[in-house]
C-alpha atoms as a PDB file:
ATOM      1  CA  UNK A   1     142.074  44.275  30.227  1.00  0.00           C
ATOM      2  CA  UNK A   2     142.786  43.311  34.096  1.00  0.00           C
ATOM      3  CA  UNK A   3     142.010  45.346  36.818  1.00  0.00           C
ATOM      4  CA  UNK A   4     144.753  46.963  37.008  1.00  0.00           C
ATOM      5  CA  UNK A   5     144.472  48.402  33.962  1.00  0.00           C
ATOM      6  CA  UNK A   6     141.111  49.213  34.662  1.00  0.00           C
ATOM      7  CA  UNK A   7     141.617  51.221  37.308  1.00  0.00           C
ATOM      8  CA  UNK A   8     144.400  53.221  36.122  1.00  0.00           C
ATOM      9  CA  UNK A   9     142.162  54.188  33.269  1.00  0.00           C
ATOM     10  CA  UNK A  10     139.374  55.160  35.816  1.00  0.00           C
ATOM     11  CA  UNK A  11     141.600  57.192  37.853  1.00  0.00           C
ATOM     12  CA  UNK A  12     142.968  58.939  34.307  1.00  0.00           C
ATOM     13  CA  UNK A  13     138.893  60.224  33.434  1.00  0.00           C
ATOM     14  CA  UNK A  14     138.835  63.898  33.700  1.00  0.00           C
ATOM     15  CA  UNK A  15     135.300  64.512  35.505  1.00  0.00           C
ATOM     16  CA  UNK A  16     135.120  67.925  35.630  1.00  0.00           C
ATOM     17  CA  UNK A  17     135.819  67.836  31.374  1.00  0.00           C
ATOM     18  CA  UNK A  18     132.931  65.418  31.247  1.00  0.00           C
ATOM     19  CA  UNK A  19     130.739  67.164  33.754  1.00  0.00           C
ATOM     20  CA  UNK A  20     131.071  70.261  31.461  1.00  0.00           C
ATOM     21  CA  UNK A  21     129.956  68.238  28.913  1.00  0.00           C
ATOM     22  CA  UNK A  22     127.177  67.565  30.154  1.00  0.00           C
ATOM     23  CA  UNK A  23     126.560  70.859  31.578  1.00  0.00           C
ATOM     24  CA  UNK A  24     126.842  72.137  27.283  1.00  0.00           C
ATOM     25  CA  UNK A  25     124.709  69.135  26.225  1.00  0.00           C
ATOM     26  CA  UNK A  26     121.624  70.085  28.527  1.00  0.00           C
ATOM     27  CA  UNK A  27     121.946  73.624  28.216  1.00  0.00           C
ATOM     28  CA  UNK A  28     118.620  73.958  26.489  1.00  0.00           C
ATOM     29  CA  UNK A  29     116.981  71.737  29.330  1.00  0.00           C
ATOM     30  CA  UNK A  30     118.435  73.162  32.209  1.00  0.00           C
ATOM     31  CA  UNK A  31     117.384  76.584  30.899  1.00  0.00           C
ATOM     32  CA  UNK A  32     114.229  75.356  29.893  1.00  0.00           C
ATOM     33  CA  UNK A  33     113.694  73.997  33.645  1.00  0.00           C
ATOM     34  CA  UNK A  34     114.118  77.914  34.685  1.00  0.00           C
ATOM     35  CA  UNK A  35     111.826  78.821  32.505  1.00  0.00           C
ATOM     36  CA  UNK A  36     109.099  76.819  33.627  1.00  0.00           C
ATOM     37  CA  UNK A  37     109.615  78.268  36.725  1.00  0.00           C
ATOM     38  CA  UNK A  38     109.366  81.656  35.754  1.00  0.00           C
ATOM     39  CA  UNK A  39     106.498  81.035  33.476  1.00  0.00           C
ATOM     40  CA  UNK A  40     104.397  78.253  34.575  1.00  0.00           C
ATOM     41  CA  UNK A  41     105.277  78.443  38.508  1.00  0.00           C
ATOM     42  CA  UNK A  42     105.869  82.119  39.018  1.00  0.00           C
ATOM     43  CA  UNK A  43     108.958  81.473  40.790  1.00  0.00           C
ATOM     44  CA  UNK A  44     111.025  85.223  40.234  1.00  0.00           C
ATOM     45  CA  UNK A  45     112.855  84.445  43.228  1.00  0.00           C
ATOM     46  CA  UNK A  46     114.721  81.128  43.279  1.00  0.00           C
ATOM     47  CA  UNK A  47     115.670  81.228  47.027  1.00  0.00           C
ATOM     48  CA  UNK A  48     111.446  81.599  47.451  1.00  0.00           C
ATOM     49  CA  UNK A  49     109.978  78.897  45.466  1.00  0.00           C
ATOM     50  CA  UNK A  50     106.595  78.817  46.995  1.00  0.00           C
ATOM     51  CA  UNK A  51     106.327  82.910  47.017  1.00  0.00           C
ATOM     52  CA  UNK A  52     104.522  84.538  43.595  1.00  0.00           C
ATOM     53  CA  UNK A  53     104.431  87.778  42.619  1.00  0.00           C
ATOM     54  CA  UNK A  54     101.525  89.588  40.955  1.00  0.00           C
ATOM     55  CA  UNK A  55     101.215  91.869  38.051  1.00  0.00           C
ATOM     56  CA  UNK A  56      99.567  95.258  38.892  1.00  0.00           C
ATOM     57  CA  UNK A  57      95.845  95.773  37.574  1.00  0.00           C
ATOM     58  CA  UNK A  58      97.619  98.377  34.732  1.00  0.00           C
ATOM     59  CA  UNK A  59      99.953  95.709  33.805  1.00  0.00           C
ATOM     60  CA  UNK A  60      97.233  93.014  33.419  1.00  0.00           C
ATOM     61  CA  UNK A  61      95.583  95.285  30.927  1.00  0.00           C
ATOM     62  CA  UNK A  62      98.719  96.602  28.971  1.00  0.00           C
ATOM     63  CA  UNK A  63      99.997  92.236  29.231  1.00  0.00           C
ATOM     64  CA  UNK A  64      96.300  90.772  27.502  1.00  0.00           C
ATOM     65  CA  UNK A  65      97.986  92.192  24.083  1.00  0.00           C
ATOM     66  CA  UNK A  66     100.764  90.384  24.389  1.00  0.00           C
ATOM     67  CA  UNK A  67     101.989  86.974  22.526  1.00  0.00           C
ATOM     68  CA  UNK A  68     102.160  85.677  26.268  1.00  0.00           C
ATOM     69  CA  UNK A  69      99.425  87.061  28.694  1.00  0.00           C
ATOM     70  CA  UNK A  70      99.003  85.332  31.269  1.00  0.00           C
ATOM     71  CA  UNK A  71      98.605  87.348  34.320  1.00  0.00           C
ATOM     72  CA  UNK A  72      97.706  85.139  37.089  1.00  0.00           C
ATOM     73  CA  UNK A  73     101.538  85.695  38.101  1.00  0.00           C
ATOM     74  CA  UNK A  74     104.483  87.707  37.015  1.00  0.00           C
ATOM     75  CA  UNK A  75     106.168  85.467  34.203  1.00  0.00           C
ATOM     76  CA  UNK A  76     108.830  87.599  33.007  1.00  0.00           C
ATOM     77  CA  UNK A  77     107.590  86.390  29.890  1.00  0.00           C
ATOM     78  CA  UNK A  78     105.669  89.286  28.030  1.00  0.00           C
ATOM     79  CA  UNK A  79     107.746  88.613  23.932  1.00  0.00           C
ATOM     80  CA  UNK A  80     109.696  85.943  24.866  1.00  0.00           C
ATOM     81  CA  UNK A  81     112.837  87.254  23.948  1.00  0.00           C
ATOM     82  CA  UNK A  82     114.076  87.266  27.641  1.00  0.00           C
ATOM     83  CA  UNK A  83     112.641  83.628  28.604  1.00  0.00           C
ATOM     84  CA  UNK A  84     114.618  82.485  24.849  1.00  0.00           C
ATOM     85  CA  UNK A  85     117.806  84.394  25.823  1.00  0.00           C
ATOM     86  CA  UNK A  86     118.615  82.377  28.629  1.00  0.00           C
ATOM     87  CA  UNK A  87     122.259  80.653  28.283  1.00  0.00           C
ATOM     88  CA  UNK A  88     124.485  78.899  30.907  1.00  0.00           C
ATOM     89  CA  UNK A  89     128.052  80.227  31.910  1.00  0.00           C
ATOM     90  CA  UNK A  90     129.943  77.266  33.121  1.00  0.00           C
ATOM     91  CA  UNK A  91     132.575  78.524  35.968  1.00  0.00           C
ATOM     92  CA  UNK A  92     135.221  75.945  37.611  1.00  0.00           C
ATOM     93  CA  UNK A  93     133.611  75.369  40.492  1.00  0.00           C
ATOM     94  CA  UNK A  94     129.963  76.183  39.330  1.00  0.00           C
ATOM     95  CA  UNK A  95     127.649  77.287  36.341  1.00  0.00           C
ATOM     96  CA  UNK A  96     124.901  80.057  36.485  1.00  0.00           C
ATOM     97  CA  UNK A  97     122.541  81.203  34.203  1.00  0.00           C
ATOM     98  CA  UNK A  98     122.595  84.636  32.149  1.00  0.00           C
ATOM     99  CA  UNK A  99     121.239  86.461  29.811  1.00  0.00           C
ATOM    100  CA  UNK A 100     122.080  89.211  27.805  1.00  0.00           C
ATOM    101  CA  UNK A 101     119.016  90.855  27.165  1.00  0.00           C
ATOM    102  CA  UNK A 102     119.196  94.160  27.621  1.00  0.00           C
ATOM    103  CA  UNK A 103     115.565  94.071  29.703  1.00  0.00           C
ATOM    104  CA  UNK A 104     117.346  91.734  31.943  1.00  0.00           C
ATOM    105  CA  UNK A 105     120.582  93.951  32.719  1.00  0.00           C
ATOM    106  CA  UNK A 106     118.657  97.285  32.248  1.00  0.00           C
ATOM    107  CA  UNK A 107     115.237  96.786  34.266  1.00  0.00           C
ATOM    108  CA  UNK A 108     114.975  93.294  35.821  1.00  0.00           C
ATOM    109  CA  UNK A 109     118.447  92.654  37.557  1.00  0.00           C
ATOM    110  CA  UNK A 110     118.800  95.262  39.216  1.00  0.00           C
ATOM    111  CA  UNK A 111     115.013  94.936  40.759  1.00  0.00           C
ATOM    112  CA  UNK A 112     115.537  93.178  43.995  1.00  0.00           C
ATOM    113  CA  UNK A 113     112.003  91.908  43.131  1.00  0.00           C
ATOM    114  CA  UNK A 114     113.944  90.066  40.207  1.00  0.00           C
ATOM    115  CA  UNK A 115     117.401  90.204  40.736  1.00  0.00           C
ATOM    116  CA  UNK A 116     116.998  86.378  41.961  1.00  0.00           C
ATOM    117  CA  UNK A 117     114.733  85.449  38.968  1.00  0.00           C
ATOM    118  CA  UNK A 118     117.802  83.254  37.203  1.00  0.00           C
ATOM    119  CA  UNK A 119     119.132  79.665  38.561  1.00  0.00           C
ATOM    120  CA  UNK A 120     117.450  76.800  39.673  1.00  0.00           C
ATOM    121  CA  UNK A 121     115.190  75.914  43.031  1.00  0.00           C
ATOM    122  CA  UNK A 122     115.808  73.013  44.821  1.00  0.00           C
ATOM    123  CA  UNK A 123     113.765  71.065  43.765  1.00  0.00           C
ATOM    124  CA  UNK A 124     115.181  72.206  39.668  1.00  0.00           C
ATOM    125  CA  UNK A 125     118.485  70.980  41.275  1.00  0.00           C
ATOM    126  CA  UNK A 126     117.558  67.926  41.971  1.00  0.00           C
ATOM    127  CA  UNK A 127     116.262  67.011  38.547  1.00  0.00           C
ATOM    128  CA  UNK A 128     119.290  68.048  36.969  1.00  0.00           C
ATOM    129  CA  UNK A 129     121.187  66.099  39.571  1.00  0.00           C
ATOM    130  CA  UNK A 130     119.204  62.631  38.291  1.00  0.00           C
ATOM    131  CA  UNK A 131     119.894  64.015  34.592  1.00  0.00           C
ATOM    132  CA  UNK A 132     123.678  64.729  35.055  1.00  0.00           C
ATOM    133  CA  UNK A 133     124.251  61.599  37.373  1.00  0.00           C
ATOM    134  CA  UNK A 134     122.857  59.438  34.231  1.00  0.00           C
ATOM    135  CA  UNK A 135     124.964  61.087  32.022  1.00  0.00           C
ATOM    136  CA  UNK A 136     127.984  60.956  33.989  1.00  0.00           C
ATOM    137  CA  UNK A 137     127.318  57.543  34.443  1.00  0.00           C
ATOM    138  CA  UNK A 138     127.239  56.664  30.069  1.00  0.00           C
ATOM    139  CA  UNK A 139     130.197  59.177  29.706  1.00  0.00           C
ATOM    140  CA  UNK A 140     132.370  57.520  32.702  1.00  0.00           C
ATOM    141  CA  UNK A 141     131.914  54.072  30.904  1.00  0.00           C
ATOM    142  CA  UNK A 142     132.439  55.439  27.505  1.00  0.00           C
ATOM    143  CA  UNK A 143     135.351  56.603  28.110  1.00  0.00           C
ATOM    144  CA  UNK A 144     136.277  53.188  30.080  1.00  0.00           C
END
Protein backbone atom coordinates (compact mmCIF):
# COMPACT_ATOMS: atom_id res chain seq x y z
CA UNK A 1 0.00 0.00 0.00
CA UNK A 2 1.95 3.49 -0.64
CA UNK A 3 1.38 6.43 1.15
CA UNK A 4 -0.90 7.69 -0.71
CA UNK A 5 -3.12 5.19 -0.19
CA UNK A 6 -2.45 5.32 3.27
CA UNK A 7 -3.46 8.47 3.86
CA UNK A 8 -6.56 8.56 1.99
CA UNK A 9 -7.64 5.67 4.12
CA UNK A 10 -6.67 7.69 7.31
CA UNK A 11 -8.49 10.66 6.28
CA UNK A 12 -11.71 8.16 5.36
CA UNK A 13 -11.76 6.80 9.50
CA UNK A 14 -14.86 8.07 11.02
CA UNK A 15 -13.58 9.13 14.68
CA UNK A 16 -16.46 10.18 16.20
CA UNK A 17 -18.10 6.34 15.09
CA UNK A 18 -15.05 4.89 16.77
CA UNK A 19 -14.97 7.23 19.71
CA UNK A 20 -18.59 6.04 20.39
CA UNK A 21 -17.33 2.84 20.36
CA UNK A 22 -15.37 3.18 22.76
CA UNK A 23 -17.55 5.31 24.76
CA UNK A 24 -20.25 1.73 24.57
CA UNK A 25 -17.27 -0.59 25.24
CA UNK A 26 -16.26 1.13 28.66
CA UNK A 27 -19.57 1.92 29.73
CA UNK A 28 -19.34 -0.34 32.72
CA UNK A 29 -15.86 1.31 33.64
CA UNK A 30 -16.60 4.72 33.16
CA UNK A 31 -19.69 4.23 35.33
CA UNK A 32 -17.90 2.24 37.63
CA UNK A 33 -15.23 5.23 37.96
CA UNK A 34 -18.43 7.40 39.22
CA UNK A 35 -19.21 5.11 41.45
CA UNK A 36 -16.15 4.98 43.27
CA UNK A 37 -16.52 8.39 43.68
CA UNK A 38 -19.73 8.39 45.14
CA UNK A 39 -19.01 5.45 47.29
CA UNK A 40 -15.49 5.21 48.23
CA UNK A 41 -14.58 9.13 47.90
CA UNK A 42 -17.82 10.78 48.85
CA UNK A 43 -17.68 12.94 45.95
CA UNK A 44 -21.86 13.95 45.48
CA UNK A 45 -20.75 16.94 43.81
CA UNK A 46 -18.46 16.46 40.80
CA UNK A 47 -17.57 20.20 40.35
CA UNK A 48 -16.32 19.75 44.40
CA UNK A 49 -14.15 16.80 44.48
CA UNK A 50 -12.41 17.44 47.70
CA UNK A 51 -15.89 18.57 49.55
CA UNK A 52 -17.89 15.43 51.50
CA UNK A 53 -21.03 15.42 52.75
CA UNK A 54 -22.21 13.73 55.95
CA UNK A 55 -25.12 11.60 56.84
CA UNK A 56 -27.23 12.97 59.76
CA UNK A 57 -26.88 11.05 63.23
CA UNK A 58 -30.75 9.54 62.35
CA UNK A 59 -29.52 8.44 59.07
CA UNK A 60 -26.38 6.71 60.46
CA UNK A 61 -28.68 4.66 62.61
CA UNK A 62 -31.57 3.91 60.06
CA UNK A 63 -28.09 3.21 57.21
CA UNK A 64 -26.16 0.35 59.83
CA UNK A 65 -29.16 -2.06 58.51
CA UNK A 66 -28.41 -1.66 55.29
CA UNK A 67 -26.49 -4.09 52.64
CA UNK A 68 -24.11 -0.93 52.35
CA UNK A 69 -23.56 1.11 55.64
CA UNK A 70 -21.01 2.92 55.61
CA UNK A 71 -21.58 6.25 57.07
CA UNK A 72 -18.38 8.00 57.30
CA UNK A 73 -19.81 9.97 54.12
CA UNK A 74 -22.94 10.19 52.11
CA UNK A 75 -22.52 7.31 49.41
CA UNK A 76 -25.70 7.40 47.69
CA UNK A 77 -25.31 3.87 48.03
CA UNK A 78 -27.84 2.53 50.74
CA UNK A 79 -29.38 -1.02 48.16
CA UNK A 80 -27.38 -0.47 45.43
CA UNK A 81 -29.90 -0.24 42.98
CA UNK A 82 -29.05 3.48 42.22
CA UNK A 83 -25.05 3.02 42.20
CA UNK A 84 -26.02 -0.36 39.57
CA UNK A 85 -28.43 1.81 37.50
CA UNK A 86 -25.96 4.04 36.25
CA UNK A 87 -25.81 4.04 32.21
CA UNK A 88 -24.11 6.50 29.75
CA UNK A 89 -26.13 8.61 27.12
CA UNK A 90 -23.76 9.32 24.35
CA UNK A 91 -24.76 12.93 22.72
CA UNK A 92 -22.82 14.32 19.46
CA UNK A 93 -20.77 16.48 20.99
CA UNK A 94 -20.66 14.81 24.53
CA UNK A 95 -21.88 11.82 26.78
CA UNK A 96 -23.33 12.12 30.39
CA UNK A 97 -24.32 9.78 32.77
CA UNK A 98 -28.06 8.85 33.86
CA UNK A 99 -30.01 6.89 35.58
CA UNK A 100 -33.40 5.99 35.69
CA UNK A 101 -34.02 5.17 39.07
CA UNK A 102 -36.82 6.57 40.25
CA UNK A 103 -34.79 7.67 43.75
CA UNK A 104 -32.57 9.49 41.43
CA UNK A 105 -35.33 11.57 39.42
CA UNK A 106 -37.76 11.65 42.44
CA UNK A 107 -35.47 12.62 45.57
CA UNK A 108 -31.78 13.02 44.60
CA UNK A 109 -31.79 15.24 41.35
CA UNK A 110 -33.62 17.60 42.22
CA UNK A 111 -31.52 18.10 45.71
CA UNK A 112 -29.03 20.73 44.86
CA UNK A 113 -27.03 18.77 47.51
CA UNK A 114 -27.09 15.96 44.71
CA UNK A 115 -28.19 17.27 41.66
CA UNK A 116 -24.28 17.24 40.65
CA UNK A 117 -23.75 13.67 42.05
CA UNK A 118 -23.47 12.09 38.21
CA UNK A 119 -20.31 12.64 35.72
CA UNK A 120 -16.85 12.49 36.24
CA UNK A 121 -14.15 14.86 38.30
CA UNK A 122 -11.20 15.84 36.78
CA UNK A 123 -9.17 13.85 37.77
CA UNK A 124 -12.07 10.67 36.51
CA UNK A 125 -11.55 12.56 33.17
CA UNK A 126 -8.33 12.14 32.89
CA UNK A 127 -8.28 8.40 33.37
CA UNK A 128 -10.76 7.90 30.85
CA UNK A 129 -8.79 10.20 28.61
CA UNK A 130 -5.53 7.58 28.93
CA UNK A 131 -8.26 4.68 28.47
CA UNK A 132 -10.00 6.16 25.34
CA UNK A 133 -6.65 7.56 23.82
CA UNK A 134 -5.38 3.71 23.93
CA UNK A 135 -8.30 2.59 22.43
CA UNK A 136 -8.53 5.07 19.81
CA UNK A 137 -5.16 4.37 19.13
CA UNK A 138 -5.88 0.03 18.41
CA UNK A 139 -9.21 1.07 16.66
CA UNK A 140 -7.45 3.88 14.33
CA UNK A 141 -4.90 1.12 13.20
CA UNK A 142 -7.46 -1.54 12.92
CA UNK A 143 -9.25 0.01 10.78
CA UNK A 144 -5.89 1.09 8.79
Amino acid sequence: MTLREKISRLTGINTGRLFDEVLKENETAICDMNRDQMYNKGTVNVNKPGMTEKYAESTKRAKSKAPFNKTDHVTLKWFGNFHESLKIIIFRDKFVISSQNKIWANYLEPLSRFGSALGLTQKSKGELRDLARDEMIRKIKNEL
